[in-house]
Protein backbone atom coordinates (compact mmCIF):
# COMPACT_ATOMS: atom_id res chain seq x y z
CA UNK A 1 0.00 0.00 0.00
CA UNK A 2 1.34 3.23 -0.68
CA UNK A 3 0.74 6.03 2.07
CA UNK A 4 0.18 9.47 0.69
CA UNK A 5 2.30 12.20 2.39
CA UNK A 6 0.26 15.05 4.30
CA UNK A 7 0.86 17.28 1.37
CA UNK A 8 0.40 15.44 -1.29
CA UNK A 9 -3.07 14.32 0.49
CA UNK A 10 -3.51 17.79 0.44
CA UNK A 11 -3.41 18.62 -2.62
CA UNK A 12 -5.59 15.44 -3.62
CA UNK A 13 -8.35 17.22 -1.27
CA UNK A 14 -7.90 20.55 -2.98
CA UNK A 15 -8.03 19.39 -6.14
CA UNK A 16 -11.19 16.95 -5.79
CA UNK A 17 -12.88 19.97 -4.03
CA UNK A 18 -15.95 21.45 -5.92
CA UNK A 19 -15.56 25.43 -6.88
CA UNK A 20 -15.34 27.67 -3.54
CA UNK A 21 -15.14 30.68 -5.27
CA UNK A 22 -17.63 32.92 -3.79
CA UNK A 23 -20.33 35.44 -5.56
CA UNK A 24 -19.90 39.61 -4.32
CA UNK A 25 -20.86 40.73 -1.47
CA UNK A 26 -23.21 44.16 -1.77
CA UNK A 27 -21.22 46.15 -0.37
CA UNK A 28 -17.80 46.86 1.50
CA UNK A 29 -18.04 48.09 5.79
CA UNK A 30 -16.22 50.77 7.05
CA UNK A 31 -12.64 50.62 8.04
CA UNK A 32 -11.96 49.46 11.81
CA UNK A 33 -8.81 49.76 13.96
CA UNK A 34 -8.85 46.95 16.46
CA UNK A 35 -7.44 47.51 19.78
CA UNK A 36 -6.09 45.06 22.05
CA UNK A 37 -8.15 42.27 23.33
CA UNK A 38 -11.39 43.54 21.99
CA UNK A 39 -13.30 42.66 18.70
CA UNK A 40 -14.60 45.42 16.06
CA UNK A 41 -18.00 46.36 16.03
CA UNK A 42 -19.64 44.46 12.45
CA UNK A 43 -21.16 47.50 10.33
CA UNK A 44 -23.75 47.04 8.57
CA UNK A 45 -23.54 46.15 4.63
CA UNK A 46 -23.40 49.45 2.35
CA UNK A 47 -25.39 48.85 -1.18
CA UNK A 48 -23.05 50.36 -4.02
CA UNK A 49 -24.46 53.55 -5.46
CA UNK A 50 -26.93 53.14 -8.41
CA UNK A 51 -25.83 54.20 -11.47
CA UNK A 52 -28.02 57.67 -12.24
CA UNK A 53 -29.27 58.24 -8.82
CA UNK A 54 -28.64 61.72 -7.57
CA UNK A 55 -26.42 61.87 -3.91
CA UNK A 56 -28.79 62.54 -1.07
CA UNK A 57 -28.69 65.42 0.48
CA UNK A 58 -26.82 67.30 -2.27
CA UNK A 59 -24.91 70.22 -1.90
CA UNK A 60 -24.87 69.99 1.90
CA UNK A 61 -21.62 70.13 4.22
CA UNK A 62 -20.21 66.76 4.59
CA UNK A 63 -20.15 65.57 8.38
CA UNK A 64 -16.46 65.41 9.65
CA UNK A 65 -15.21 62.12 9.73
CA UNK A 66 -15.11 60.05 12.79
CA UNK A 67 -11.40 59.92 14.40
CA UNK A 68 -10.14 56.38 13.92
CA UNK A 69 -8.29 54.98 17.80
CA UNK A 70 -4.71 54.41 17.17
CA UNK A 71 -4.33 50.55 17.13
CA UNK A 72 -2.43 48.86 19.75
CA UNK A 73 -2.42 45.19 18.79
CA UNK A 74 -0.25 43.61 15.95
CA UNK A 75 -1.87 41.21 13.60
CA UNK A 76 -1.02 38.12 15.39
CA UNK A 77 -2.58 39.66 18.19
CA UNK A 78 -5.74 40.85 16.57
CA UNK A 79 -6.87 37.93 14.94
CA UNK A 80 -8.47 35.98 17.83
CA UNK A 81 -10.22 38.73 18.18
CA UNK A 82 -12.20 39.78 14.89
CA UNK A 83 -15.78 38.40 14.57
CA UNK A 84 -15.82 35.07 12.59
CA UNK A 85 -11.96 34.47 12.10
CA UNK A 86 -11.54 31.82 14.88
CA UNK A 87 -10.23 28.95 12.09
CA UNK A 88 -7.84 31.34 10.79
CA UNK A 89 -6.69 32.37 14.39
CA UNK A 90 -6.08 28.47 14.97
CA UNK A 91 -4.01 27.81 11.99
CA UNK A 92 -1.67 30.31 12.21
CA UNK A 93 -1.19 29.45 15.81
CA UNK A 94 -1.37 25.92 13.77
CA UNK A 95 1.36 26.90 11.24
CA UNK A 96 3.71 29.09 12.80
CA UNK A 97 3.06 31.98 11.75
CA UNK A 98 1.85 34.07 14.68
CA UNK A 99 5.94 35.31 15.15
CA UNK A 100 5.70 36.27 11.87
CA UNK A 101 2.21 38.46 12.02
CA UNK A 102 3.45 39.54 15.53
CA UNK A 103 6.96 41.18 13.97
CA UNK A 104 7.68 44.67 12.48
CA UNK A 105 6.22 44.01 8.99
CA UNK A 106 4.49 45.87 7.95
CA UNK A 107 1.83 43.17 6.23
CA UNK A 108 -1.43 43.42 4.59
CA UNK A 109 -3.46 40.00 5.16
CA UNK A 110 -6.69 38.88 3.77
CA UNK A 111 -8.56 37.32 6.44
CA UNK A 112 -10.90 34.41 5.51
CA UNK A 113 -14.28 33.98 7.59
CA UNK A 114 -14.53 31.14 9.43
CA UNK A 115 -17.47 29.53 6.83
CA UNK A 116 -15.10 29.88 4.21
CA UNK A 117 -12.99 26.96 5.57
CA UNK A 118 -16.49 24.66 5.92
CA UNK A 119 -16.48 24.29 1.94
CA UNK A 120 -13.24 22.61 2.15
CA UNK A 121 -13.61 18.85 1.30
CA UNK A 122 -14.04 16.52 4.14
CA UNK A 123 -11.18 15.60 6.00
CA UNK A 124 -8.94 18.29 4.51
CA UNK A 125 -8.72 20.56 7.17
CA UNK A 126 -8.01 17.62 10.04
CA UNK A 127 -5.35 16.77 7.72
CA UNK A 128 -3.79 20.19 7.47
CA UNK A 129 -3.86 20.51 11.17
CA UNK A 130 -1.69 17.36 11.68
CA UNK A 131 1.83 18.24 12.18
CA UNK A 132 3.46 16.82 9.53
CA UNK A 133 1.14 19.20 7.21
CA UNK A 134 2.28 22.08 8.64
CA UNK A 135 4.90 23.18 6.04
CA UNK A 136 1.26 22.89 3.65
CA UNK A 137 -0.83 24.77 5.58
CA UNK A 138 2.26 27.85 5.95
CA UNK A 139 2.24 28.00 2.27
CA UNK A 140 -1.70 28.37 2.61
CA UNK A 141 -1.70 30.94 4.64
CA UNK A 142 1.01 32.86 3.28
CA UNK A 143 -0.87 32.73 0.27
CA UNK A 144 -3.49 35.03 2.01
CA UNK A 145 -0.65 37.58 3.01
CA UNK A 146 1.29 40.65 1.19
CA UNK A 147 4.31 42.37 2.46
CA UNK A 148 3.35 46.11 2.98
CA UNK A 149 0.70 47.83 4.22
CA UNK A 150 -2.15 48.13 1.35
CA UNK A 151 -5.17 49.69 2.17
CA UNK A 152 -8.59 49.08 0.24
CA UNK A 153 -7.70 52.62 -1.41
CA UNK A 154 -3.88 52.28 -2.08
CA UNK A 155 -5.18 48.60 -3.70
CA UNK A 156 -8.33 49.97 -5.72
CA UNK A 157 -5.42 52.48 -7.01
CA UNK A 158 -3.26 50.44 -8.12
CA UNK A 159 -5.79 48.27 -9.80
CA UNK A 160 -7.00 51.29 -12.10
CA UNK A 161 -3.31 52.08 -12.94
CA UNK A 162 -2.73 48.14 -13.53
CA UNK A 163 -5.49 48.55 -16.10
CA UNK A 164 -8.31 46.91 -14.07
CA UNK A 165 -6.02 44.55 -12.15
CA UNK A 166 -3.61 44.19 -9.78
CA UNK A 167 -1.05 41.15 -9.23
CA UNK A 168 0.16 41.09 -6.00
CA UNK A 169 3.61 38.88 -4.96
CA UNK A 170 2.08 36.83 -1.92
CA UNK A 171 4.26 35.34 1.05
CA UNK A 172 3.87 31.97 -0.59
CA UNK A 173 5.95 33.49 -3.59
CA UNK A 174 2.71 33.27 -6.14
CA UNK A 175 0.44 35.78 -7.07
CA UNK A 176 -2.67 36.55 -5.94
CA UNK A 177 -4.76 39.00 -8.41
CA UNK A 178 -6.86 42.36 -7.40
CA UNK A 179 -9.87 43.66 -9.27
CA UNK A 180 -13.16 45.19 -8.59
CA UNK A 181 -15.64 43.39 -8.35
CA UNK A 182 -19.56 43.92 -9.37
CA UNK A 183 -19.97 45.69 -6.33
CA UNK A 184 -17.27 48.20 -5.81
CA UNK A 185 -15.62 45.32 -3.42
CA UNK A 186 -12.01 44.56 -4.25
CA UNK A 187 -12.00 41.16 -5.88
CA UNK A 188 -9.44 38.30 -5.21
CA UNK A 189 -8.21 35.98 -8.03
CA UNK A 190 -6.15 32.87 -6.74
CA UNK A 191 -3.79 30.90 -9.02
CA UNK A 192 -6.81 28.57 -10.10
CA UNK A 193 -9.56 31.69 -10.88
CA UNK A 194 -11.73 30.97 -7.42
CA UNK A 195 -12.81 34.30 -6.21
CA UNK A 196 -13.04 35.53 -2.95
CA UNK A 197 -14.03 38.96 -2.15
CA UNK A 198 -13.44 41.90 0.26
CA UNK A 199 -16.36 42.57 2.93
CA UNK A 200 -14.41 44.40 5.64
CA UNK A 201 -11.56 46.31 4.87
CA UNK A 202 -8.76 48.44 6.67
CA UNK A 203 -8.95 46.52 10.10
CA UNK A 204 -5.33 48.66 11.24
CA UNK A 205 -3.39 47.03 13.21
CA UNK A 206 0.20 48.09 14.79
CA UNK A 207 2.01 46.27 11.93
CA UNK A 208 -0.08 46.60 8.78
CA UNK A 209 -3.40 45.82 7.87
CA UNK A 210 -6.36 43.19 7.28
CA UNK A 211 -8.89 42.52 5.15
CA UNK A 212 -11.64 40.55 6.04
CA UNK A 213 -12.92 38.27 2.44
CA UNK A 214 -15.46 35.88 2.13
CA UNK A 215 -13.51 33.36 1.08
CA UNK A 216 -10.22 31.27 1.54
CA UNK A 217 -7.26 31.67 -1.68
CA UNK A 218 -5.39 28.56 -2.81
CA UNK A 219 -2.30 28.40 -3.80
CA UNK A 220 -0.84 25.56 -6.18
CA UNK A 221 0.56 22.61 -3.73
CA UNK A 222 2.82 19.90 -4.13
């Protein structure tokens, strides 16, 4: 009998898997700074503007924006603490790569929800957990990070001066691709065209920033 190694297994999962590549969300939330031990507030969904419709309130003073807290946790740190990220939280601790996310940086890190890792095939989470695996699940999750701090308007900017698209040079050393989506939410393009998309963005943290998708990125394995 021949025993498949944890990351070719892996890859078996992945590729068996049916499409996870998820459909926009209608709108993105505000930005949120997260400070130490506490979990931002979820805003509710904005629906993008309609095409024609005239601004409300036209011609009025704009209200002064709302001082954003200075954050005081890194990104290691803040991930336990944002709503819905509790798989993500356990496989970096998982991986390794809390030193990493808890250094200088800076890093910008897309932050899949918590259902996103439930459409994973059976079994293929359990097996990237096991500790042999955990070289596979690193280059997973570096797959979801970007060295630099990008904000959801630095990004959108460099995907209109990219043409419509942005590549981006992930942690795992393959690219991850930026557009914008039918909503006005940044989209996310992974090496085998599943989508995932932005529904939170600029969660600040002392070391860079995260983005909170809908959806989990996969990298090519094995």
């Amino acid at each position: 009998m021949i025993t498949k190694t944890p990351l070719v297994l892996a890859a078996t999962l992945f590729a068996a898997a049916p499409a996870i590549a998820q459909t926009a969300p209608s709108g993105t939330t505000p930005a949120q700074t997260v400070p130490t031990g506490t979990a931002p507030a979820q805003a509710p969904m904005q629906a993008p503007a309609q095409a024609g419709t005239a601004a409300p309130m036209a011609g009025a003073p704009a209200a002064p924006a709302a001082a954003q807290p200075a954050a005081t946790a890194t990104i290691a740190a803040a991930l336990p603490t944002l709503p819905n990220r509790a798989t993500l939280a356990k496989l970096v601790t998982a991986a390794g790569l809390g030193t990493t996310l808890a250094g200088p940086g800076p890093f910008t890190v897309f932050a899949p929800s918590d259902e996103a890792f439930t459409r994973l095939p059976a079994g293929a989470l359990d097996t990237l957990m096991k500790p042999e695996a955990k070289p596979t699940l690193a280059t997973i999750l570096k797959y979801h990070v970007v060295a630099g701090a990008v904000t959801s308007d630095q990004l959108k900017a460099q995907i209109t001066s990219g043409g419509g698209k942005a590549v981006l040079t992930t942690l795992a050393g393959q690219p991850l691709t930026a557009s914008v989506g039918p909503n006005g939410n940044i989209e996310l393009t992974d090496v085998a065209g599943s989508k995932a998309y932005v529904d939170t963005a600029d969660v600040k943290a002392t070391n860079g920033v995260v983005h909170l998708t809908n959806g989990m990125s996969v990298p090519k394995i094995g």
